[in-house]
N, C-alpha and C. Protein backbone atom coordinates (compact mmCIF):
# COMPACT_ATOMS: atom_id res chain seq x y z
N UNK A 1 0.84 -1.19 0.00
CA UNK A 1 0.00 0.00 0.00
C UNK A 1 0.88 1.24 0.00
N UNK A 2 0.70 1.80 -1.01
CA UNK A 2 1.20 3.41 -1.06
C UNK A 2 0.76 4.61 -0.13
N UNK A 3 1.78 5.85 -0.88
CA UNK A 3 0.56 7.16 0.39
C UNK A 3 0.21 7.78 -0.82
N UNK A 4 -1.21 8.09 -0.52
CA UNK A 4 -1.61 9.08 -1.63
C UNK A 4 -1.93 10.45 -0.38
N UNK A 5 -1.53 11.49 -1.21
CA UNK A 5 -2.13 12.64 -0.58
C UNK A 5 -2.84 13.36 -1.75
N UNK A 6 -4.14 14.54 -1.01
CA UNK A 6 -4.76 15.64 -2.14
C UNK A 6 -4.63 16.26 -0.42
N UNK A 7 -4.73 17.70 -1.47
CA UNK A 7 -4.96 18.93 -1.04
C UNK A 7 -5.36 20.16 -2.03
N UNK A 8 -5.74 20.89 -1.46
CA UNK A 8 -6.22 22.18 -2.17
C UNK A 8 -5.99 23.22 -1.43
N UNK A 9 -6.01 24.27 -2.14
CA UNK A 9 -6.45 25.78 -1.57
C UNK A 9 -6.13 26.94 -2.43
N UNK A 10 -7.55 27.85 -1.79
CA UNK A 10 -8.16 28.01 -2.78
C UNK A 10 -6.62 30.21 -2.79
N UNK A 11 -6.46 30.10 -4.14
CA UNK A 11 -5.34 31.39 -3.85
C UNK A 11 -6.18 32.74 -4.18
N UNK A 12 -5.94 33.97 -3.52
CA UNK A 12 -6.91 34.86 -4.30
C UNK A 12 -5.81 35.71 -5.20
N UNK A 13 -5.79 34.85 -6.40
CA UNK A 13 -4.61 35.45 -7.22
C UNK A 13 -4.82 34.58 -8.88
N UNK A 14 -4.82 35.85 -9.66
CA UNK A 14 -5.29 35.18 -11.18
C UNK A 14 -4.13 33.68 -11.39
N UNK A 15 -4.53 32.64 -12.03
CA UNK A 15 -3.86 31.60 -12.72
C UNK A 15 -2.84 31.99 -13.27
N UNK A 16 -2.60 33.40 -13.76
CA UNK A 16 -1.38 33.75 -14.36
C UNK A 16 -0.19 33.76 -13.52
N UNK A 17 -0.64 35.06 -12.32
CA UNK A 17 0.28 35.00 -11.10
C UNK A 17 0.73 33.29 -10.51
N UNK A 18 -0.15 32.65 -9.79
CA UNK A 18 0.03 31.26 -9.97
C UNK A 18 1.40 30.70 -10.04
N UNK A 19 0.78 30.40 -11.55
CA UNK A 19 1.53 29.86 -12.54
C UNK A 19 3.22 30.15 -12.41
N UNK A 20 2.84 31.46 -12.65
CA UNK A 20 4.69 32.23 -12.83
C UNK A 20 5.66 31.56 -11.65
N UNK A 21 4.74 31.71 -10.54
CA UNK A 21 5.77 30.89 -8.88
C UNK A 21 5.80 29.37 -9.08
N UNK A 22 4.56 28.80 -9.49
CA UNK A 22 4.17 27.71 -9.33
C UNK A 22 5.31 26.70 -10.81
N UNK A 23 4.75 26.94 -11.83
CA UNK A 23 5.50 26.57 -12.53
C UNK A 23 6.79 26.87 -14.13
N UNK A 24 7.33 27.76 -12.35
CA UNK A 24 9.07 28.11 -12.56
C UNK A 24 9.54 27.27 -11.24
N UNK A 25 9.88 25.70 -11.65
CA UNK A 25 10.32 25.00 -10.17
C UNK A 25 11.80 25.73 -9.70
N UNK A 26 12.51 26.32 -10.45
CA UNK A 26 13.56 26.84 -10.04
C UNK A 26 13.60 28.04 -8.94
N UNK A 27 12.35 28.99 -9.15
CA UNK A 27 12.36 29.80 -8.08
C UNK A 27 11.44 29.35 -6.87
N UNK A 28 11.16 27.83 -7.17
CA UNK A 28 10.63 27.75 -5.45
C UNK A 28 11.86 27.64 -4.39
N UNK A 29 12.81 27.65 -4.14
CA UNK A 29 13.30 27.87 -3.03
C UNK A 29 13.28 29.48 -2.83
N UNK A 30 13.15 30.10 -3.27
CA UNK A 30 12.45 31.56 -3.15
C UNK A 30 11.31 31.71 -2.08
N UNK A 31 10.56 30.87 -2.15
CA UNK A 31 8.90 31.04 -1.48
C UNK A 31 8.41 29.93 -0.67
N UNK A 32 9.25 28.88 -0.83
CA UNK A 32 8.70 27.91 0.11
C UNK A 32 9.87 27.01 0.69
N UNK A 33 9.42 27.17 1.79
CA UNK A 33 10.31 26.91 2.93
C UNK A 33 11.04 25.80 3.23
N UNK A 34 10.42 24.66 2.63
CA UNK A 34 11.00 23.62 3.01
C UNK A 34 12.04 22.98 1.35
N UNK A 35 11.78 23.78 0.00
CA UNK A 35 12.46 23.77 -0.68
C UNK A 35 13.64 24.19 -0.99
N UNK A 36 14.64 23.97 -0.62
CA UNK A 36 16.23 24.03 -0.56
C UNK A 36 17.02 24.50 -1.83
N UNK A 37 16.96 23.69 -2.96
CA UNK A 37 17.43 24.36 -4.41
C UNK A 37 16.51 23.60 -5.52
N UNK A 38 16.45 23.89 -6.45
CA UNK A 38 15.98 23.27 -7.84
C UNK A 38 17.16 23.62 -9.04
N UNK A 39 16.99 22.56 -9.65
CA UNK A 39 17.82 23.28 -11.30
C UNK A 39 17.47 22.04 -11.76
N UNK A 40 17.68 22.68 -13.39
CA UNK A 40 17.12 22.14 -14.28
C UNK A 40 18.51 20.96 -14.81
N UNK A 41 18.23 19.54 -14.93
CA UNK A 41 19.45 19.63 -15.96
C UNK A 41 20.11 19.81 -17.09
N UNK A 42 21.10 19.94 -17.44
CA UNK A 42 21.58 20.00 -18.87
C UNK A 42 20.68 21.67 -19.08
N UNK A 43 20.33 22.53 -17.91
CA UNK A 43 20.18 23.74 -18.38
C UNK A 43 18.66 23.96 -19.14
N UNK A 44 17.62 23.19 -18.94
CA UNK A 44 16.74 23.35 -20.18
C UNK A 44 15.40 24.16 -19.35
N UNK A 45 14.59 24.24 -20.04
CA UNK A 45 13.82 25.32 -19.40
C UNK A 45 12.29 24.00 -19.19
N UNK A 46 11.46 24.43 -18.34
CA UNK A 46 10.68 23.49 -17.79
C UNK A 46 9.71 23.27 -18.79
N UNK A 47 9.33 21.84 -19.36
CA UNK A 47 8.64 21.37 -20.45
C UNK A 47 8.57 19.79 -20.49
N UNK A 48 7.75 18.92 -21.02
CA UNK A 48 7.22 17.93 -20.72
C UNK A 48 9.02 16.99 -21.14
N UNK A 49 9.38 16.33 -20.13
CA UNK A 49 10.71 15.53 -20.19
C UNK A 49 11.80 16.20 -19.74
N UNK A 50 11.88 17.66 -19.40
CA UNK A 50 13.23 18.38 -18.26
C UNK A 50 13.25 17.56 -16.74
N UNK A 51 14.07 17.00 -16.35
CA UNK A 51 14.49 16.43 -15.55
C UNK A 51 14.97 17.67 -14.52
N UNK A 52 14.70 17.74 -13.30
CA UNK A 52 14.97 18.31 -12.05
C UNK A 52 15.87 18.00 -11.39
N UNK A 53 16.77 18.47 -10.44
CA UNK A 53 17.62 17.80 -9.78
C UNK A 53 17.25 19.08 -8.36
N UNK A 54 16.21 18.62 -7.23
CA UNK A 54 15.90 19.23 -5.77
C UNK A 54 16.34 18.90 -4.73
N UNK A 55 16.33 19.74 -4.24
CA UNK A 55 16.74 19.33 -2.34
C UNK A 55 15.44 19.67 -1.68
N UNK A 56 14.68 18.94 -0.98
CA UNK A 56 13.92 19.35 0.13
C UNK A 56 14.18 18.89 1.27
N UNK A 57 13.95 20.25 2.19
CA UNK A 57 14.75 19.81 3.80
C UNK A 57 13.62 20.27 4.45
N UNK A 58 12.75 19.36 4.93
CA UNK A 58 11.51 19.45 6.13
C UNK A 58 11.77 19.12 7.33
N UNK A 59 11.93 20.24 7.92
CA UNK A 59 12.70 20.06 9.18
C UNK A 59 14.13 19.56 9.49
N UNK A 60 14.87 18.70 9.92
CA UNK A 60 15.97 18.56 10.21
C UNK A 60 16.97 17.57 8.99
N UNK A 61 16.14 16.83 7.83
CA UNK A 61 16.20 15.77 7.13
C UNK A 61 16.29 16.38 5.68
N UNK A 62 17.53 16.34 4.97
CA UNK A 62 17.49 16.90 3.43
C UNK A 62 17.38 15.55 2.79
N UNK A 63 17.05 15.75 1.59
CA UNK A 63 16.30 14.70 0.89
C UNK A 63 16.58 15.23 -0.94
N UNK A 64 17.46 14.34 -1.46
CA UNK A 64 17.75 14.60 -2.97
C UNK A 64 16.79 14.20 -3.90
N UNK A 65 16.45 14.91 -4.84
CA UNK A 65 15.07 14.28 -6.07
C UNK A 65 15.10 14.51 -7.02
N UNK A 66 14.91 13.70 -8.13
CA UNK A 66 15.23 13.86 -9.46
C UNK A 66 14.15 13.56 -10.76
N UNK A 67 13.00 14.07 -10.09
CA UNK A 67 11.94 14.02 -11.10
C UNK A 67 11.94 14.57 -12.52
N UNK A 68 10.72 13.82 -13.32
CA UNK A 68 10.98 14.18 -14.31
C UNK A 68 9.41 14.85 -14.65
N UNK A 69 9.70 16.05 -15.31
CA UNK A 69 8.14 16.11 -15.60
C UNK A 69 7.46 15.84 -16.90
N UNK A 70 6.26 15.34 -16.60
CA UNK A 70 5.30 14.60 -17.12
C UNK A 70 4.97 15.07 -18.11
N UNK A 71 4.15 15.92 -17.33
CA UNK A 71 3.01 16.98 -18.15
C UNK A 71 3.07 18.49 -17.43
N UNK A 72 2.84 19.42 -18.81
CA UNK A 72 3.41 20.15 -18.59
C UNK A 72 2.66 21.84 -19.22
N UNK A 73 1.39 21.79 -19.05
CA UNK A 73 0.21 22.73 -19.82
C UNK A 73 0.32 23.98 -18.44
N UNK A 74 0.40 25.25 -19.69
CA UNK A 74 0.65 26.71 -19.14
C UNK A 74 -0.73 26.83 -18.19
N UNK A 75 -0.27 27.33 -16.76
CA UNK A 75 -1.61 27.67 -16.28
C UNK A 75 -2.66 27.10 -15.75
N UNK A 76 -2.34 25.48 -15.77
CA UNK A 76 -3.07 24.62 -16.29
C UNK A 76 -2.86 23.17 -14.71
N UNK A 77 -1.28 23.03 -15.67
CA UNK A 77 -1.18 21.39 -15.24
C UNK A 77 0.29 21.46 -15.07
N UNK A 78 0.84 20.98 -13.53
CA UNK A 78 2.03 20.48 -13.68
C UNK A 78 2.13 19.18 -13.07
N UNK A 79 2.81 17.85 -13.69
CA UNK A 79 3.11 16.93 -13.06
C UNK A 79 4.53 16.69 -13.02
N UNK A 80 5.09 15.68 -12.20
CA UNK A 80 6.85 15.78 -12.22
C UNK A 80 6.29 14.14 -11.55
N UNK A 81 7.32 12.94 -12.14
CA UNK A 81 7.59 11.98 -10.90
C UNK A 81 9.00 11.47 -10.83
N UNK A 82 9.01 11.39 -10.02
CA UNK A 82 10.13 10.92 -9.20
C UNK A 82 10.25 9.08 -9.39
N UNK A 83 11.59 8.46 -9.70
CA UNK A 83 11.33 7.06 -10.02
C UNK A 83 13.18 6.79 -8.86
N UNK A 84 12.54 6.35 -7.53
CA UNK A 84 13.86 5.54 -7.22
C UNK A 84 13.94 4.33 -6.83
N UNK A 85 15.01 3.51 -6.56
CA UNK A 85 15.53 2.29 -6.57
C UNK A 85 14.37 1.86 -5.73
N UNK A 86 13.98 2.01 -5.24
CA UNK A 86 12.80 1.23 -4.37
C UNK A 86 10.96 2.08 -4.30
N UNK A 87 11.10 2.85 -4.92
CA UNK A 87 9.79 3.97 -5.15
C UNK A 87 9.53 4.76 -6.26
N UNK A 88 8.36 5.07 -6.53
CA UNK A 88 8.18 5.95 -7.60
C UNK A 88 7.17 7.20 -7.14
N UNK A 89 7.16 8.58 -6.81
CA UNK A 89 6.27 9.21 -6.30
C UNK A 89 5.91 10.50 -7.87
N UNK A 90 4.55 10.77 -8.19
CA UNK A 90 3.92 11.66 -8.85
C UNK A 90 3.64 12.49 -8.30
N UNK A 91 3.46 13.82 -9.19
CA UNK A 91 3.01 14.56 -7.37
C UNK A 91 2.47 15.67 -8.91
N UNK A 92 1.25 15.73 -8.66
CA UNK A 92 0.23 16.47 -9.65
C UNK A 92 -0.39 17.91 -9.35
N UNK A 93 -0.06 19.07 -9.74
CA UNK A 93 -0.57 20.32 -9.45
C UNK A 93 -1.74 20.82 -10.42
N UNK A 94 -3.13 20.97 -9.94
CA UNK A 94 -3.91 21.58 -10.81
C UNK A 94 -4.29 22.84 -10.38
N UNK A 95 -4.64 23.90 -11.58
CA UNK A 95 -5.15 25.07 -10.95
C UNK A 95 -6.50 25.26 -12.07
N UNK A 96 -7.10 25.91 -11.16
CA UNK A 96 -8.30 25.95 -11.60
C UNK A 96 -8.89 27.69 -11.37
N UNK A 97 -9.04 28.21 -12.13
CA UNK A 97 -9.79 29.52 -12.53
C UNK A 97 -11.13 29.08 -11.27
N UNK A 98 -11.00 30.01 -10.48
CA UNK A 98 -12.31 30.81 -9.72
C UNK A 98 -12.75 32.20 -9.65
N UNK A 99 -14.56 32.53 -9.20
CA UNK A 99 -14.56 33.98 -9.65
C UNK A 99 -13.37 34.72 -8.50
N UNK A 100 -13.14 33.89 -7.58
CA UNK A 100 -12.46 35.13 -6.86
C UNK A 100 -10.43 34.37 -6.51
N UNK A 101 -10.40 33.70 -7.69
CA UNK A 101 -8.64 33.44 -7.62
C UNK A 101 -8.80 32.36 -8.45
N UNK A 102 -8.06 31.90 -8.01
CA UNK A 102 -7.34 30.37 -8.26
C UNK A 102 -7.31 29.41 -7.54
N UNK A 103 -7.81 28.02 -7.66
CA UNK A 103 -7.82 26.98 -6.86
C UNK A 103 -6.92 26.17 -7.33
N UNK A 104 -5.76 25.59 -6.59
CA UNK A 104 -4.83 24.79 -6.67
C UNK A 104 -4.72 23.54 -5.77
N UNK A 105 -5.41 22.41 -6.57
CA UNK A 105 -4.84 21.17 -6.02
C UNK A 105 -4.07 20.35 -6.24
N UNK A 106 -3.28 19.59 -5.47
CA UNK A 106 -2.59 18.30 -5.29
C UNK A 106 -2.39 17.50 -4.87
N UNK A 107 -2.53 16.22 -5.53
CA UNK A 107 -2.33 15.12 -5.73
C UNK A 107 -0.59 14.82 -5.76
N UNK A 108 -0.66 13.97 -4.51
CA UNK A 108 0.15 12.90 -4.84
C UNK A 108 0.37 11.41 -4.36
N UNK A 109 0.95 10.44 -4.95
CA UNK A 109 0.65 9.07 -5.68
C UNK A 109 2.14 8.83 -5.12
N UNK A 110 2.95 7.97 -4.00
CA UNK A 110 4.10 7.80 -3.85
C UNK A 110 3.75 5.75 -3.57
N UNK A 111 4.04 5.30 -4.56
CA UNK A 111 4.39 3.62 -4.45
C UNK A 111 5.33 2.85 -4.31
N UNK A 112 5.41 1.46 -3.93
CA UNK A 112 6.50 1.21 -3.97
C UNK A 112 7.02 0.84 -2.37
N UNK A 113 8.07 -0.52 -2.21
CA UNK A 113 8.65 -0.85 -0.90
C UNK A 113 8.92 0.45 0.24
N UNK A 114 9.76 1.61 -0.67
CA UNK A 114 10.13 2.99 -0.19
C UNK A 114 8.87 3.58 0.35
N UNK A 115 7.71 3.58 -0.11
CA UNK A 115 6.81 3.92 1.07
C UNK A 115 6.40 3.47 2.27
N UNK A 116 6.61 2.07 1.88
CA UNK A 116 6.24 1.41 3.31
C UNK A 116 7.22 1.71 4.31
N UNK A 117 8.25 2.11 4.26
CA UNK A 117 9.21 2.28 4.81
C UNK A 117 9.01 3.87 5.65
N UNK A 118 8.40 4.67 4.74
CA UNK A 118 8.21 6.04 5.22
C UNK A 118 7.01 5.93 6.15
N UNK A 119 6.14 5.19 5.54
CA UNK A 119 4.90 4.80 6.64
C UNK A 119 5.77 4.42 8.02
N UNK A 120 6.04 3.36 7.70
CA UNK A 120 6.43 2.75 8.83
C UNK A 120 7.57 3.87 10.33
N UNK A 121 8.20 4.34 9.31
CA UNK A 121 8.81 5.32 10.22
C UNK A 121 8.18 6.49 10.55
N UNK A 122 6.82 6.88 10.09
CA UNK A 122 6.50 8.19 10.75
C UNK A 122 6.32 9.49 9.83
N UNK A 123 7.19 8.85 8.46
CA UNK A 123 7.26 10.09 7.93
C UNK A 123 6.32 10.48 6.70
N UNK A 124 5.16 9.79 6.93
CA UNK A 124 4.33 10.39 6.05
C UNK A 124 3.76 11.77 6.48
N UNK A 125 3.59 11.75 7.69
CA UNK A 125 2.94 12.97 8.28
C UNK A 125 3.67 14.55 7.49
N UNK A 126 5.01 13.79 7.16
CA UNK A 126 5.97 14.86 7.15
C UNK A 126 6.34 15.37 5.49
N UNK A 127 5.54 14.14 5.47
CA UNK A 127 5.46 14.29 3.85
C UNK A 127 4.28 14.94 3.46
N UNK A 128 3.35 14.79 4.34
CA UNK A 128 1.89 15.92 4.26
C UNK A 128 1.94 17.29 4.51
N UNK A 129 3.14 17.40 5.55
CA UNK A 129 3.26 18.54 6.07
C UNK A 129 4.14 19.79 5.11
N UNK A 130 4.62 18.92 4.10
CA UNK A 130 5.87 19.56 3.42
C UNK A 130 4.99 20.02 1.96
N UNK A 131 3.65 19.52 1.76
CA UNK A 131 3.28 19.66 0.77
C UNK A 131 2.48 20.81 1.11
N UNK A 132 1.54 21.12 2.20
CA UNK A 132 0.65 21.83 2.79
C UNK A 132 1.71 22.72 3.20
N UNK A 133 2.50 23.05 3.18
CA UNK A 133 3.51 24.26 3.75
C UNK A 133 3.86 25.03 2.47
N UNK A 134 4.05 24.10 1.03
CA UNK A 134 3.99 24.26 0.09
C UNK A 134 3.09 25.51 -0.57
N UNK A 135 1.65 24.41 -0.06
CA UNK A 135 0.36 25.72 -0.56
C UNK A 135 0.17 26.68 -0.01
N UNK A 136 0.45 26.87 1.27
CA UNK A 136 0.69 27.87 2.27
C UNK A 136 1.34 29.00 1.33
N UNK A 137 2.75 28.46 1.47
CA UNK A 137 3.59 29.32 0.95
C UNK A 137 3.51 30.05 -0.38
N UNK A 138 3.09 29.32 -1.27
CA UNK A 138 2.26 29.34 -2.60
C UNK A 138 1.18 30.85 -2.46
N UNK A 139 0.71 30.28 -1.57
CA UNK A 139 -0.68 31.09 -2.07
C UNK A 139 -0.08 32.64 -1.24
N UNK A 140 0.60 32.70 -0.01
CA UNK A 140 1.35 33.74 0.68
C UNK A 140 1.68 35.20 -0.38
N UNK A 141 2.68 34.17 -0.92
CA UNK A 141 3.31 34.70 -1.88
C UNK A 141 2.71 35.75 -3.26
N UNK A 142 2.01 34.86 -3.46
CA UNK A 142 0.72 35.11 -4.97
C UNK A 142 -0.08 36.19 -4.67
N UNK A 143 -0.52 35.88 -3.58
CA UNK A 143 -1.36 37.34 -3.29
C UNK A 143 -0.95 38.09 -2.83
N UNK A 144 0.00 38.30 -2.33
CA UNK A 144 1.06 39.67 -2.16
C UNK A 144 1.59 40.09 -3.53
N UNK A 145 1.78 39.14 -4.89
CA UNK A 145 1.80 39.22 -6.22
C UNK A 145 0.33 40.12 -6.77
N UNK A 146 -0.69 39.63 -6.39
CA UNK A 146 -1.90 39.91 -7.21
C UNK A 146 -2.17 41.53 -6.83
């Protein structure tokens, strides 16, 4: 058994604003807290098959990741997954046009022995917590943008 997480929330900030924080993964260590660095490899700019190379440090624990993204629609849709020796995690951003912002949810899909392992130790919580600190930060940001 895997962890799936969703979340939402709702930003009061057009899809455009969004977007610009949301999917430029390079300037999230800019805005959210538990994101450490991003870069692209081989230099390429974010589009369906640019490979990531992140650090996220939630709380005391840094953690290397090398997703690849999926899918990749302006405004729209970002997906990225992650494939390692023992796990594979997706992790799906939608935004959605409302009359009064933007609603952004996510989904994510982490399978694989490597979860049971995170279950087992505790650290899913922390893996909930890192995503929801995420939207926090996200939406913080955006509407001080809008």
């Amino acid at each position: 058994m895997g962890i799936e997480l969703n979340l939402s929330k709702l930003i009061l900030a057009s899809p455009e604003v969004v977007w610009s924080l949301l999917g430029n993964p390079v300037s999230w260590p800019k805005w959210w807290r538990d994101c450490e660095a991003v870069q692209y490899k081989e230099g390429r700019a974010p589009r369906e098959g640019t490979q990531l190379e992140m650090v996220l440090k939630p709380g005391q624990s840094a953690g290397s990741y090398f997703p690849v993204i999926d899918l990749y629609t302006e405004e729209r849709t970002l997906s990225m997954t992650h494939r390692g020796g023992f796990s594979q995690g997706t992790c799906v951003w939608y935004l959605n046009k409302k009359p009064k912002g933007t609603e952004v949810r996510l989904q994510l899909v982490y399978e694989g022995p490597g979860s049971f392992f995170v279950r087992l130790t505790g650290r899913s919580m922390l893996v909930r917590l890192t995503f929801e600190n995420q939207l926090k930060d996200l939406k913080k940001i955006a509407e001080r943008m809008a």
